[in-house]
Protein backbone atom coordinates (compact mmCIF):
# COMPACT_ATOMS: atom_id res chain seq x y z
CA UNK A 1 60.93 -4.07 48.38
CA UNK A 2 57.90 -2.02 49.89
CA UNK A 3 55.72 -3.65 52.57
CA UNK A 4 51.96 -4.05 52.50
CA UNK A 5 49.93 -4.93 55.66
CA UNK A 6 46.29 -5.77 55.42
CA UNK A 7 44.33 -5.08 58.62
CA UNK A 8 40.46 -6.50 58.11
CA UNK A 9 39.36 -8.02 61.23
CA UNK A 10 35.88 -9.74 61.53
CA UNK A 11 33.68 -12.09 63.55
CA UNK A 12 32.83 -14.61 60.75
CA UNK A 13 35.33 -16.50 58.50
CA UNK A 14 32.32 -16.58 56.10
CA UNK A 15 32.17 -13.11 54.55
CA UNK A 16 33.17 -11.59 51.42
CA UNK A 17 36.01 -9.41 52.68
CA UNK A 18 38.21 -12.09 53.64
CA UNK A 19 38.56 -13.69 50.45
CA UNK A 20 38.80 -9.99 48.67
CA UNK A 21 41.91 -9.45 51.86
CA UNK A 22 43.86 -12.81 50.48
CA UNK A 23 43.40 -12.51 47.17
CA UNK A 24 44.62 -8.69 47.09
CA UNK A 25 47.63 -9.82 49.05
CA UNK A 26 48.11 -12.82 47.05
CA UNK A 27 47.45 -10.62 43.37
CA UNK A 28 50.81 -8.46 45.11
CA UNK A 29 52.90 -11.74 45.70
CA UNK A 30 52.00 -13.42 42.61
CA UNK A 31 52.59 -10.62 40.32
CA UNK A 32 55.09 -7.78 41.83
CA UNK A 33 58.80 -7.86 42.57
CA UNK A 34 58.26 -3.90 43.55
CA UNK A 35 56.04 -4.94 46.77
CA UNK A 36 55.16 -7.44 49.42
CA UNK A 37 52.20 -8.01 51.24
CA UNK A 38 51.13 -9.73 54.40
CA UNK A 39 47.73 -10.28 56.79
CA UNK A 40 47.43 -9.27 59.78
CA UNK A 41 45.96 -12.14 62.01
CA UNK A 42 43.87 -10.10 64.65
CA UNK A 43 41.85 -12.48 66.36
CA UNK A 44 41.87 -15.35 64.85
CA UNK A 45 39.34 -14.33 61.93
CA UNK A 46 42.36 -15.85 58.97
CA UNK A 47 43.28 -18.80 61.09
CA UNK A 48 40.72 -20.86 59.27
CA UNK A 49 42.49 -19.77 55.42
CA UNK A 50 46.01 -20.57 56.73
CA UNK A 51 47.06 -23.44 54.53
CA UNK A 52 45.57 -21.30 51.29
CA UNK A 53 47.46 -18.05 52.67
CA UNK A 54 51.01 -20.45 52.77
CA UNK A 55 49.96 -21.84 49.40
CA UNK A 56 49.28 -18.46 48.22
CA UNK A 57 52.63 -17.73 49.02
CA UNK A 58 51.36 -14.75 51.97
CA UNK A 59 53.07 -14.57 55.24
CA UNK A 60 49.77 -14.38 58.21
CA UNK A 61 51.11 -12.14 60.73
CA UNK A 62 49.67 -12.55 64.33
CA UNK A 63 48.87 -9.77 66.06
CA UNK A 64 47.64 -11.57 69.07
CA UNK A 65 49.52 -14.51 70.59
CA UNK A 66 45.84 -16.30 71.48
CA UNK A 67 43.16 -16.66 68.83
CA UNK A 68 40.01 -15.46 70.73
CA UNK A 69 37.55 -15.07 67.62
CA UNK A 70 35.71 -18.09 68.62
CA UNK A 71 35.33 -16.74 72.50
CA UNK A 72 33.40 -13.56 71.25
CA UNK A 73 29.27 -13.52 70.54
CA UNK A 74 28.39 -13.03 66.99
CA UNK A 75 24.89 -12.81 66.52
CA UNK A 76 22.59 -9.79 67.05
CA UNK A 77 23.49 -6.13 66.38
CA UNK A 78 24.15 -5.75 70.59
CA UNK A 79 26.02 -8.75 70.94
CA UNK A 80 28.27 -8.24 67.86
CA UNK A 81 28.86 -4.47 68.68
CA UNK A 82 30.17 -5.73 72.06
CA UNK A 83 32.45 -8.12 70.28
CA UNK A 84 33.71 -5.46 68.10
CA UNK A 85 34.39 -3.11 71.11
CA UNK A 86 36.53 -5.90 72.50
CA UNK A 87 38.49 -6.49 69.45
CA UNK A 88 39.13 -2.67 69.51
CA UNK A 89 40.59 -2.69 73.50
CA UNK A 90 42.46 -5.78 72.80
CA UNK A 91 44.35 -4.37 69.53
CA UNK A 92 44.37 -0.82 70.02
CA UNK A 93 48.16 -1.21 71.53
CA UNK A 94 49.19 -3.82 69.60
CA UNK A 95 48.45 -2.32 66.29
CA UNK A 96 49.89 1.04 67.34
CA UNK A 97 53.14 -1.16 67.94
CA UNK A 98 53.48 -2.98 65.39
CA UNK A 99 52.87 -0.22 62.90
CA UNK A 100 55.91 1.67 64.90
CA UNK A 101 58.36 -1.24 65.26
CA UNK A 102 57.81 -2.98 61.73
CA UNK A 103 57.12 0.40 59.86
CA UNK A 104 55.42 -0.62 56.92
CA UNK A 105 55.46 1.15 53.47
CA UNK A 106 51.60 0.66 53.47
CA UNK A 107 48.21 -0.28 55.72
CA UNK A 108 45.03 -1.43 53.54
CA UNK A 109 42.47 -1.07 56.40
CA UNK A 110 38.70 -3.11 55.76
CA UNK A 111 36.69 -3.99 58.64
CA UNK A 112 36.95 -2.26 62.23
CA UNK A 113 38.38 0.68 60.31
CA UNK A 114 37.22 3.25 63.21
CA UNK A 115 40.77 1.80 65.18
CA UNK A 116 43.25 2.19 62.46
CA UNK A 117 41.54 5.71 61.62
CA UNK A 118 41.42 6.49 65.19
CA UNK A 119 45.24 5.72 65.61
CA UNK A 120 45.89 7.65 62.65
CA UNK A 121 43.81 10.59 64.76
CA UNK A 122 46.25 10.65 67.41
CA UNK A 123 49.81 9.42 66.41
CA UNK A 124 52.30 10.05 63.72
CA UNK A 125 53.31 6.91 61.39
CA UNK A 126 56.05 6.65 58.76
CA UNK A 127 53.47 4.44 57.52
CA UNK A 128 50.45 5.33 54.68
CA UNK A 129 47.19 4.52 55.29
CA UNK A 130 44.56 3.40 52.37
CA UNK A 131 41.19 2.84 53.65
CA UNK A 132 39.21 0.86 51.53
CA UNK A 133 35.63 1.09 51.59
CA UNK A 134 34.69 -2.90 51.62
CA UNK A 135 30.73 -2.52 51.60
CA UNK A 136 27.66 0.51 50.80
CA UNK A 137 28.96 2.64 53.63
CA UNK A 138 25.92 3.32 56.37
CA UNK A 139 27.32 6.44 57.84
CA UNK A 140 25.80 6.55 61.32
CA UNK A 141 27.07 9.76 63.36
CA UNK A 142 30.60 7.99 64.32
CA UNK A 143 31.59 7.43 61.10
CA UNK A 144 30.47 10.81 59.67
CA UNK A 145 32.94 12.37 62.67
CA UNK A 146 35.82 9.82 62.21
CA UNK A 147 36.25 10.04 58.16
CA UNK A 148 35.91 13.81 58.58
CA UNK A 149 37.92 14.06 60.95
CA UNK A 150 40.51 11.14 59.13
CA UNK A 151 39.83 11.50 55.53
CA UNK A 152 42.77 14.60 54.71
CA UNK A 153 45.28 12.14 56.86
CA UNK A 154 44.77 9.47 54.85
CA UNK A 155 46.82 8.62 52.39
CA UNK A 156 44.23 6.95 49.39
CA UNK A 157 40.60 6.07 49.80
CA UNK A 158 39.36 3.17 47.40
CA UNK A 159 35.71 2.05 46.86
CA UNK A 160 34.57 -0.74 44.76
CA UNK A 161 32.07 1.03 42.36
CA UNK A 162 31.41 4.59 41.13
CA UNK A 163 28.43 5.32 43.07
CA UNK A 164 29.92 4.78 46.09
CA UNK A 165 32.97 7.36 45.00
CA UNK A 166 30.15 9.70 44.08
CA UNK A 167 29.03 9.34 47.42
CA UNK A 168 32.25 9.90 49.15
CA UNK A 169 33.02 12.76 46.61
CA UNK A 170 29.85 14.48 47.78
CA UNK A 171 30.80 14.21 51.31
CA UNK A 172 33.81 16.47 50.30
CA UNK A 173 35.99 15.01 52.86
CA UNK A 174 39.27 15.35 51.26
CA UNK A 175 40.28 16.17 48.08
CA UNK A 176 38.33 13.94 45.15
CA UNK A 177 41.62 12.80 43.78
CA UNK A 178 42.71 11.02 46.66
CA UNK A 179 39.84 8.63 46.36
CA UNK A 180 39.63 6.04 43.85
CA UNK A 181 37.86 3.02 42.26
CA UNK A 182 39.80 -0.55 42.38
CA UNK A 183 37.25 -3.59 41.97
CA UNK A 184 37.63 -6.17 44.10
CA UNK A 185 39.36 -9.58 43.47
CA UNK A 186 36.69 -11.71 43.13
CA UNK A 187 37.58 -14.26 40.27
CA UNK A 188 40.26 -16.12 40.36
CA UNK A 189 39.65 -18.52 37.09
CA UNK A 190 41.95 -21.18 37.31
CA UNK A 191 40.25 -21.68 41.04
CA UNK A 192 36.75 -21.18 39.84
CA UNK A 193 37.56 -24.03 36.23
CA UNK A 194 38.78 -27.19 38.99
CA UNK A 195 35.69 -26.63 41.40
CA UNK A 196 32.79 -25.84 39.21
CA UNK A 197 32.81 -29.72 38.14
CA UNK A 198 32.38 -30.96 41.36
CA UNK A 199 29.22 -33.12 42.11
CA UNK A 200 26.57 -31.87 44.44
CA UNK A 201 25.97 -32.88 47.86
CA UNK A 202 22.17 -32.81 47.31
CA UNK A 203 20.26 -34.02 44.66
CA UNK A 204 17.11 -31.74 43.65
CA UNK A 205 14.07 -33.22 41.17
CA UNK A 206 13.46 -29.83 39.75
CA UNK A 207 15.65 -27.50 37.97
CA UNK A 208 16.36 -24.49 40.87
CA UNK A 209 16.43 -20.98 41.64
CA UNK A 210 19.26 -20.34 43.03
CA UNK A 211 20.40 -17.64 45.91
CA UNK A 212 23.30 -17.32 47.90
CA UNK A 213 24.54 -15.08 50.99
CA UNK A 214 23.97 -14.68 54.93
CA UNK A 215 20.69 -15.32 56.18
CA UNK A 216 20.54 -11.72 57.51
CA UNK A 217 18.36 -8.82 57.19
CA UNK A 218 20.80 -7.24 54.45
CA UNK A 219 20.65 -10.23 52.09
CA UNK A 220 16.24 -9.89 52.38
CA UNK A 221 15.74 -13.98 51.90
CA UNK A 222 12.86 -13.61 53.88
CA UNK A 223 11.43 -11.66 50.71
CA UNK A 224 12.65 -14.10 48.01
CA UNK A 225 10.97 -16.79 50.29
CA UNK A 226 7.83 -14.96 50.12
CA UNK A 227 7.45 -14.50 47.17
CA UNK A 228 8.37 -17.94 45.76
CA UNK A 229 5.29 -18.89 48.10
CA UNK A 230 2.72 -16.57 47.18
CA UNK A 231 3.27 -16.30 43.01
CA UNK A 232 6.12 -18.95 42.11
CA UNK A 233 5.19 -21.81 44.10
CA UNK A 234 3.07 -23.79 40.98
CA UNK A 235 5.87 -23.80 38.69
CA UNK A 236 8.89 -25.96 37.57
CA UNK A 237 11.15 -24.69 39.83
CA UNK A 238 12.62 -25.50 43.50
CA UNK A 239 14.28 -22.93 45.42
CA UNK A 240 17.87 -23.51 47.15
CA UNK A 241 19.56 -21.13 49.66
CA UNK A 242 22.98 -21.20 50.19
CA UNK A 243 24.22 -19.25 53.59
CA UNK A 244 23.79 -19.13 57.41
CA UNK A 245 23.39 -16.75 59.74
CA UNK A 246 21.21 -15.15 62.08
CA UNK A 247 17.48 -15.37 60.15
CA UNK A 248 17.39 -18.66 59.66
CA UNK A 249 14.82 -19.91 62.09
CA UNK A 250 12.60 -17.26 60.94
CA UNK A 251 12.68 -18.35 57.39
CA UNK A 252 12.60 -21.58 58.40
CA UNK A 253 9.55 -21.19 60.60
CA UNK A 254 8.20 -19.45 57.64
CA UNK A 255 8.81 -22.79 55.24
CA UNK A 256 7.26 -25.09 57.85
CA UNK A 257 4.33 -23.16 58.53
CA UNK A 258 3.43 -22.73 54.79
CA UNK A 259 4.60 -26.38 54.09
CA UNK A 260 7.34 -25.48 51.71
CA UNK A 261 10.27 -28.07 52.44
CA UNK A 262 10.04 -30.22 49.63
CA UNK A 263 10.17 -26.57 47.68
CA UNK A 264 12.42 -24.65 49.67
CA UNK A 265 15.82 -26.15 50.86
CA UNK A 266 18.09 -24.10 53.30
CA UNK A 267 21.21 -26.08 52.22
CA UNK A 268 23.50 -23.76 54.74
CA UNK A 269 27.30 -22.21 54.05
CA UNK A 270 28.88 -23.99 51.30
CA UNK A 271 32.78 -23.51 51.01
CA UNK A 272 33.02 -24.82 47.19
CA UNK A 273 29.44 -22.69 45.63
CA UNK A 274 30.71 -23.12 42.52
CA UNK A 275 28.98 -25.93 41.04
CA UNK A 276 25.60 -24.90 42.57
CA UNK A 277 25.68 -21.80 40.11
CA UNK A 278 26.84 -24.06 37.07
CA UNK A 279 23.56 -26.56 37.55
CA UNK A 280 21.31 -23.55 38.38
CA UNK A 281 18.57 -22.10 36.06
CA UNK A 282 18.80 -18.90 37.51
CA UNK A 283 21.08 -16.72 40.61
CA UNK A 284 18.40 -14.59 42.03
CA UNK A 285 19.63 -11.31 44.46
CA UNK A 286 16.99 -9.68 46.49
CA UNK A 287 19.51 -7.61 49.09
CA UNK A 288 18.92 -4.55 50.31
CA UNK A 289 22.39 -3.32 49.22
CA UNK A 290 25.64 -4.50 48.01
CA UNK A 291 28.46 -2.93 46.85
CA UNK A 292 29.75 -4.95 44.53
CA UNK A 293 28.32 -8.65 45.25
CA UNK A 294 30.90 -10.55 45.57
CA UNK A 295 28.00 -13.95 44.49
CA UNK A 296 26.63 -11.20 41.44
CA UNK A 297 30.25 -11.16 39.89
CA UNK A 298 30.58 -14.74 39.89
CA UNK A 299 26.83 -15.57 38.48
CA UNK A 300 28.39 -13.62 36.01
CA UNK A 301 31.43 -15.65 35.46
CA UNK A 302 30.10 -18.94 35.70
CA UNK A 303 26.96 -18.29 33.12
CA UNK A 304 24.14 -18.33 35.28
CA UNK A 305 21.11 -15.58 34.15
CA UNK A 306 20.78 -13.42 37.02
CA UNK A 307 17.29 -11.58 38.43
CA UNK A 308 18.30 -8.87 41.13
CA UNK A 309 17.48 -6.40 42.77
CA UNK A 310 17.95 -2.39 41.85
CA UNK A 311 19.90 -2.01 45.19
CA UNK A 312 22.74 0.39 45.52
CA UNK A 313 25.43 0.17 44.83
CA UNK A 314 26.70 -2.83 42.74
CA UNK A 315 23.40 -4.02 41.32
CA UNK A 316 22.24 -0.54 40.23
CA UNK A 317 25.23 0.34 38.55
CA UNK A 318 26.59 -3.54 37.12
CA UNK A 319 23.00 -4.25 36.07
CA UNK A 320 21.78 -2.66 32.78
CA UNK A 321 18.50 -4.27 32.51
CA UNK A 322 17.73 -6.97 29.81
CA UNK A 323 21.32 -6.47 28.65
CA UNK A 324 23.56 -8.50 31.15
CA UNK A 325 20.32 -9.42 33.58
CA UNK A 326 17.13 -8.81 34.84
CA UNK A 327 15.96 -6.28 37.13
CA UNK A 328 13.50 -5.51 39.66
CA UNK A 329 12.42 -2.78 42.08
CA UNK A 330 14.23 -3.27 45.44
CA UNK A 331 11.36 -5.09 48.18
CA UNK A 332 8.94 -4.76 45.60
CA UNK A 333 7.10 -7.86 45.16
CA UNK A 334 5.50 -7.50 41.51
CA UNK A 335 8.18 -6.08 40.13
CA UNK A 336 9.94 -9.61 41.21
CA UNK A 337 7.48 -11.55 39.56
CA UNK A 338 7.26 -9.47 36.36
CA UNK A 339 11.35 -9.76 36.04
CA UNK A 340 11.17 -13.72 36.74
CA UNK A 341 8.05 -14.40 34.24
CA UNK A 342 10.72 -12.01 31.36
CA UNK A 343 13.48 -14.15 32.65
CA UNK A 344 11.09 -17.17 32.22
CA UNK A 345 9.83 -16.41 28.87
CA UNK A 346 13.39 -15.37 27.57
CA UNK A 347 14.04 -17.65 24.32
CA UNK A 348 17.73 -19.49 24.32
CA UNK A 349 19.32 -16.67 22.24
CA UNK A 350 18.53 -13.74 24.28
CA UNK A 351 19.50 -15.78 27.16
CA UNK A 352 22.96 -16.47 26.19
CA UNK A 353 22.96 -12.54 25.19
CA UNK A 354 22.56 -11.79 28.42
CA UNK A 355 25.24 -14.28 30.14
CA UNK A 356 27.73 -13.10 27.45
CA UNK A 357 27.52 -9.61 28.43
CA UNK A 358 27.21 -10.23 32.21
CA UNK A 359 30.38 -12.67 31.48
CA UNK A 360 32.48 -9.28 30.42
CA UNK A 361 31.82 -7.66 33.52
CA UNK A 362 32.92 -10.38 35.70
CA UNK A 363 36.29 -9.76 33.94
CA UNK A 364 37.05 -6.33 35.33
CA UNK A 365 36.97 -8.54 38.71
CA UNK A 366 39.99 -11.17 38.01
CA UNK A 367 43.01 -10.83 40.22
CA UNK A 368 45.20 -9.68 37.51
CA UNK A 369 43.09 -7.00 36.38
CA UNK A 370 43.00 -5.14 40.51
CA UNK A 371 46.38 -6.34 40.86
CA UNK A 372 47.34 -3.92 38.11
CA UNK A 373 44.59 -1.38 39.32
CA UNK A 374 45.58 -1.50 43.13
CA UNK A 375 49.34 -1.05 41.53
CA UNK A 376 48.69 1.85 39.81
CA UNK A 377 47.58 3.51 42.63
CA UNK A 378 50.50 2.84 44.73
CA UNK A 379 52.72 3.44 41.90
CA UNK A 380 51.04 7.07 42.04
CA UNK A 381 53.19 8.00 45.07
């Protein structure tokens, strides 16, 4: 049986990637008797999932003996960039040995990919490396040099949508065939079915708008806020946003000041989201980018009309406009309001139009369906 090792170390428990790490590893154990996968525990960041990991049927591997996740500084881009550089001195040996001593078939790096690619720089490994490409790549000059420097080493490059493989295709890197689409696994139904049903913790007098994400410059609440105030504020709706993170007292300075909190509710991180998109009128994304949106897919799924934003690189290419949702010009205010009032003025069977179609895309993100993608690929070798 071939060995998988997932290496995706991060500073918050609360992010996309981790659930797309143990559901990948968990679509491997569930489904193949050819392969095996297992997590790599760097420091600390799965400690949190470890009961779902054993039920999931996943062995987490430490690769430090001492959690120290909840010693580093998260917030800010200087204080998280110092937190990364730690993670990077801590594990730099200890990665390099445990790739040598436990030789596995495969690596699927994520997050802090600059140490696994920089190992792969310098030493020789038995070992294949597939980066995946977790998120809209920002390629600062680091990165540029790394994957340039990386790319023809590596063994496969995946990316979650075809505008980001365009991208990396134009970069011309490596050789186009070696990099390859494989959605993430973001629905896992029988999951999704038990927890949609489960009451609210709040109880809201209006119908809602609902949004969901980090409160951080990326996710653009800030904007959504806004423009509730100025041109949604007299209507039927409330406005509820799911997340934490490091804008939060500026939004929230920006509700008290205006008077908004029996309008705007800042209901923080919510480990079971499920039901909030079944009761919701509508799942509004205003990011900046995304690449897929992990939230968009399941809008999708659980039937909730979505209004979003023309960001690359999920919502550009997932959202056809008026067909599975509604579009609007990325930090452009009236184009917002002119997608909510179509949204608004939608009758019931254009509506349900729309959720059926956006419901078929959400099923190119189950865990069987990348289970047998990410197979494939591996299979290729």
């Amino acid at each position: 049986m071939k060995s998988i090792y997932y290496w995706s170390p991060s500073l918050s428990t609360n992010i996309a990637t981790n659930k797309a790490v143990i559901n990948s590893a968990y679509s491997i154990n569930r489904y193949s008797k050819r392969y095996k996968a297992s997590i790599l525990n760097v420091c600390g960041e799965f400690s949190l999932f470890g009961t779902e990991i054993k039920k999931k049927k996943t062995d987490l591997i430490d690769l430090c003996k001492i959690n120290f996740i909840n010693f580093l500084p998260k917030l800010g881009k200087i204080k998280s960039r110092f937190s990364y550089l730690i993670i990077f001195i801590i594990s730099f040996r200890l990665l390099r040995n445990k790739i040598k001593n436990d030789k596995p078939d495969f690596l699927i790096i994520h997050l802090i990919t600059s140490l696994p690619l920089f190992l792969l720089l310098f030493n020789r490994f038995e070992t294949k490396f597939i980066l995946r490409i977790s998120g809209y790549p920002q390629l600062n000059f680091f990165r540029r040099y790394l994957w340039k420097k990386t790319f023809k080493k590596l063994h496969i490059i995946t990316c979650p949508t075809k505008l980001t493989r365009d991208l990396l295709i134009k970069l011309n890197f490596t050789d186009q065939k070696k990099i390859k689409i494989l959605e993430d696994p973001i629905i896992e139904i029988k999951n999704i079915n038990i927890n949609k049903n489960i009451e609210l913790t709040e109880k809201f007098e209006k119908k809602y708008i609902l949004a969901v994400g980090r409160l951080t410059e990326q996710k653009n609440f800030l904007f959504l806020v806004k423009a509730y105030h100025l041109f949604l504020n007299n209507n039927n709706y409330v406005l509820v946003i799911a997340g934490e993170g490091e804008m939060y007292n500026k939004i929230q300075s920006y509700i008290i000041k205006h008077k908004l909190q029996k309008k705007i509710f800042l209901i923080g991180y919510k480990n079971n989201i499920f039901p909030y998109f079944k009761r919701a009128s509508c799942y509004v994304m205003c990011s900046q980018w995304e690449d897929p949106g992990f939230v968009l897919i399941e809008s999708f799924f659980l039937k909730t009309p979505v209004i979003s934003s023309n960001c690359p690189n999920g919502p550009k290419e997932l959202i056809i406009d008026h067909v599975n949702g509604f579009k609007f010009e990325n930090n452009k205010m009236d184009s917002f309001v002119k997608s909510f009032n179509e949204f608004e003025n939608s009758n019931k069977d254009k509506i349900n139009k729309i959720i059926k179609n956006g419901l078929i895309v959400s099923r190119k993100y189950t865990i069987f369906t990348h289970y047998n993608s990410l197979v494939s690929i591996l299979n290729e070798t």
